[in-house]
N, C-alpha and C. Protein backbone atom coordinates (compact mmCIF):
# COMPACT_ATOMS: atom_id res chain seq x y z
N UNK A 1 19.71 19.86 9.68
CA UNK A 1 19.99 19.69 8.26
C UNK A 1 20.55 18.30 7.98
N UNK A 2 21.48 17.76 8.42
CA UNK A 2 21.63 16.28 8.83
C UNK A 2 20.95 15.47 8.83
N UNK A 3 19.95 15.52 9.90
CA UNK A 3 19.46 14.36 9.75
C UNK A 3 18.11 14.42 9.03
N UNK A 4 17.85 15.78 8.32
CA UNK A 4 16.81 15.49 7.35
C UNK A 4 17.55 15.24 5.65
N UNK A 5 18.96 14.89 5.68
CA UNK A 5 19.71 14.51 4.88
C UNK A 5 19.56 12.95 4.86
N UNK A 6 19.73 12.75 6.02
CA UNK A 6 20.23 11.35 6.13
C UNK A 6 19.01 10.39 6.60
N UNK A 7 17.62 10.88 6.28
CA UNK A 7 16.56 10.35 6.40
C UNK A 7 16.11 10.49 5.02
N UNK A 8 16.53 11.44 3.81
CA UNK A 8 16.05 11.41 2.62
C UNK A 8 16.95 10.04 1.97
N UNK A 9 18.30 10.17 2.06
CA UNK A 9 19.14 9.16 1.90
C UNK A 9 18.45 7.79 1.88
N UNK A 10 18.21 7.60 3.35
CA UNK A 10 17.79 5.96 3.71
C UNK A 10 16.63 6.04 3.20
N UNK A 11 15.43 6.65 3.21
CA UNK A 11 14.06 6.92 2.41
C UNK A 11 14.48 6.31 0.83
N UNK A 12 15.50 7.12 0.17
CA UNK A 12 15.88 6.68 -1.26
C UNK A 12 15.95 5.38 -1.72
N UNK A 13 17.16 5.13 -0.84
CA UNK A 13 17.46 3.84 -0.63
C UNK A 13 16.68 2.26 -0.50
N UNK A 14 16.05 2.57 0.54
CA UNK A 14 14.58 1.97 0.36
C UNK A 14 13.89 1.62 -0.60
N UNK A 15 13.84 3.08 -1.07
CA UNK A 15 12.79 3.06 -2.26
C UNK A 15 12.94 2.41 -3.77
N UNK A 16 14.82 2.59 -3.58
CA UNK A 16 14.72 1.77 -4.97
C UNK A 16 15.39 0.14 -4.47
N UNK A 17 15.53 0.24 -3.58
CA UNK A 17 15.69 -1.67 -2.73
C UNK A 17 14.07 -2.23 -3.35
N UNK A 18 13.14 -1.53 -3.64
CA UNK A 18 12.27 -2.38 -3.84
C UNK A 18 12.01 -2.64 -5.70
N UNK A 19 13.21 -1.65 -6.12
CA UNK A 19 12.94 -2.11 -7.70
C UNK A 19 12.89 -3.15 -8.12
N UNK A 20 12.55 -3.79 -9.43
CA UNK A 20 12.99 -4.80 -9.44
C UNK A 20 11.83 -6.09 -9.35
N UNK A 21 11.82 -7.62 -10.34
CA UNK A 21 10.96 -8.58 -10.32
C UNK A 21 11.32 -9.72 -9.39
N UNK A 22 12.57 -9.76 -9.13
CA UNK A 22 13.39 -10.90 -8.35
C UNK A 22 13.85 -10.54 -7.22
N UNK A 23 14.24 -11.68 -6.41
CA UNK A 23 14.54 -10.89 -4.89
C UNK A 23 16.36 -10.53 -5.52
N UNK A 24 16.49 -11.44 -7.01
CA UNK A 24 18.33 -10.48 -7.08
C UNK A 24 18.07 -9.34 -7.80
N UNK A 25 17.23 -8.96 -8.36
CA UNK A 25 17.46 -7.97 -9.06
C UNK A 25 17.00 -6.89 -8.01
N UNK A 26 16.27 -7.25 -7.02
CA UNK A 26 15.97 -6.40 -5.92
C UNK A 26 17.24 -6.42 -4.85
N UNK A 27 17.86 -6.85 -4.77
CA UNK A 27 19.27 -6.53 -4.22
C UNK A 27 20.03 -6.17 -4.82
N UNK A 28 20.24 -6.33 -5.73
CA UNK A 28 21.29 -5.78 -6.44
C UNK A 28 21.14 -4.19 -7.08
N UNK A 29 19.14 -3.96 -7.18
CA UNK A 29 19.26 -2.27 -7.27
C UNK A 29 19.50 -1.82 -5.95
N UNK A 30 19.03 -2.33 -4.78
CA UNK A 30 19.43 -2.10 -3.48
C UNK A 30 20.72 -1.69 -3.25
N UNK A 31 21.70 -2.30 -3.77
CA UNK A 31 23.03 -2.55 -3.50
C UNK A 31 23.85 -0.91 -4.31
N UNK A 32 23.09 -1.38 -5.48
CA UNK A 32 23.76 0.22 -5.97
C UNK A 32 23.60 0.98 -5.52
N UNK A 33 22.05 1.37 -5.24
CA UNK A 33 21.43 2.76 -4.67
C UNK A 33 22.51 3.41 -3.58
N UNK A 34 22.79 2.13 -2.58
CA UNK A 34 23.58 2.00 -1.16
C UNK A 34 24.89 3.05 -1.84
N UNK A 35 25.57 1.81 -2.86
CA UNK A 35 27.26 2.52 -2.77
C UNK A 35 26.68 3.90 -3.05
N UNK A 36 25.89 4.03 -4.18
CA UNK A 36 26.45 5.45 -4.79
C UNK A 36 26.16 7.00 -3.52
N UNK A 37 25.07 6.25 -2.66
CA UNK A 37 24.96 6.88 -1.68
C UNK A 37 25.66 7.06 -0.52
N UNK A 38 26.20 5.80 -0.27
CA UNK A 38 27.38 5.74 1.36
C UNK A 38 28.17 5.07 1.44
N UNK A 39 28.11 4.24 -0.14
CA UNK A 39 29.69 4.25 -0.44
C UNK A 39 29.75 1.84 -0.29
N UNK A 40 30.57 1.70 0.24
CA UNK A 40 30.68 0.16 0.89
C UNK A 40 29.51 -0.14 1.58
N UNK A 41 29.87 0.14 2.83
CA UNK A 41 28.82 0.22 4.03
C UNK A 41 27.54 0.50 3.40
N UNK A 42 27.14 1.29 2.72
CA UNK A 42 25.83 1.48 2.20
C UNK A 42 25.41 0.66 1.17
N UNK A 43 26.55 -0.04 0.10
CA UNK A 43 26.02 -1.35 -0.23
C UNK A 43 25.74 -2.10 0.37
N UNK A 44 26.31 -2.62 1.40
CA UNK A 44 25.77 -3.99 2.65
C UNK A 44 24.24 -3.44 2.49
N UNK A 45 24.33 -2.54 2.85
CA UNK A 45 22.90 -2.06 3.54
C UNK A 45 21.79 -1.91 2.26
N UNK A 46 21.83 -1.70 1.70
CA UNK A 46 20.92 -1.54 0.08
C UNK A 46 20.84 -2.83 0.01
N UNK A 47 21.70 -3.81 -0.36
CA UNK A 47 21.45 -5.29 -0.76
C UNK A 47 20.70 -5.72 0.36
N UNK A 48 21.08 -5.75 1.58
CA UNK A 48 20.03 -6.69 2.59
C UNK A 48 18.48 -6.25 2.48
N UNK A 49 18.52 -4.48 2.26
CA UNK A 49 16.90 -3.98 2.13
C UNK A 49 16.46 -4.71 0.98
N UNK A 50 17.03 -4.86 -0.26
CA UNK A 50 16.62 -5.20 -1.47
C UNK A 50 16.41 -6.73 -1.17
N UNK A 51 17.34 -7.46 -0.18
CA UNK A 51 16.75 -8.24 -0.18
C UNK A 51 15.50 -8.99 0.67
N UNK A 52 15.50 -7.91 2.08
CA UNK A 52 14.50 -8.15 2.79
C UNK A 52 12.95 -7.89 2.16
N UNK A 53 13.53 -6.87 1.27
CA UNK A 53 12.05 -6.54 0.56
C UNK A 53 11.77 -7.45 -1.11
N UNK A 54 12.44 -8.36 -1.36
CA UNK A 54 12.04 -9.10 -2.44
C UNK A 54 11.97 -10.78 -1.30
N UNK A 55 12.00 -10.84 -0.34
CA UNK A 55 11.98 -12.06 -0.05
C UNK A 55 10.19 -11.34 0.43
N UNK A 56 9.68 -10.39 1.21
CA UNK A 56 8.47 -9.75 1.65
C UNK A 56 7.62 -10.09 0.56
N UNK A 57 7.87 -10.05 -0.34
CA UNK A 57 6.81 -9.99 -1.57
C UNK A 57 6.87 -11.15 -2.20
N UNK A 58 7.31 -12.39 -2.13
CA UNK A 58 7.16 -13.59 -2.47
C UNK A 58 5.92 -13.53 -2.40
N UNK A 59 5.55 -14.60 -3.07
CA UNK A 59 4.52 -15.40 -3.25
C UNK A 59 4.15 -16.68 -2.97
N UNK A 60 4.75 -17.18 -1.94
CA UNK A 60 4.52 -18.69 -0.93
C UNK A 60 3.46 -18.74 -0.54
């Protein structure tokens, strides 16, 4: 039950790390998704996805 908790969690998370037109506005929904889900620690973690995934989708 755990860890099909805590795989929907990071799945979520993910999912809305990729909201968003900018790589900040893609961290920064990242970042929320994180706290409201795991709090501090899960902001770190939302912002870096949001931002690994708005730097992915550049256009260089």
């Amino acid at each position: 039950m755990r860890i099909a908790l805590a795989v929907t969690l990071t799945a979520t998370v993910l999912a809305l790390a990729g909201c968003g037109t900018t790589l900040e506005q893609r961290a920064a929904t990242g970042a929320i998704a994180g706290v409201v889900i795991a709090g501090p620690v899960g902001a770190a973690v939302g912002g870096a996805a949001g931002a690994a995934v708005g730097q992915a989708a550049k256009d260089d």
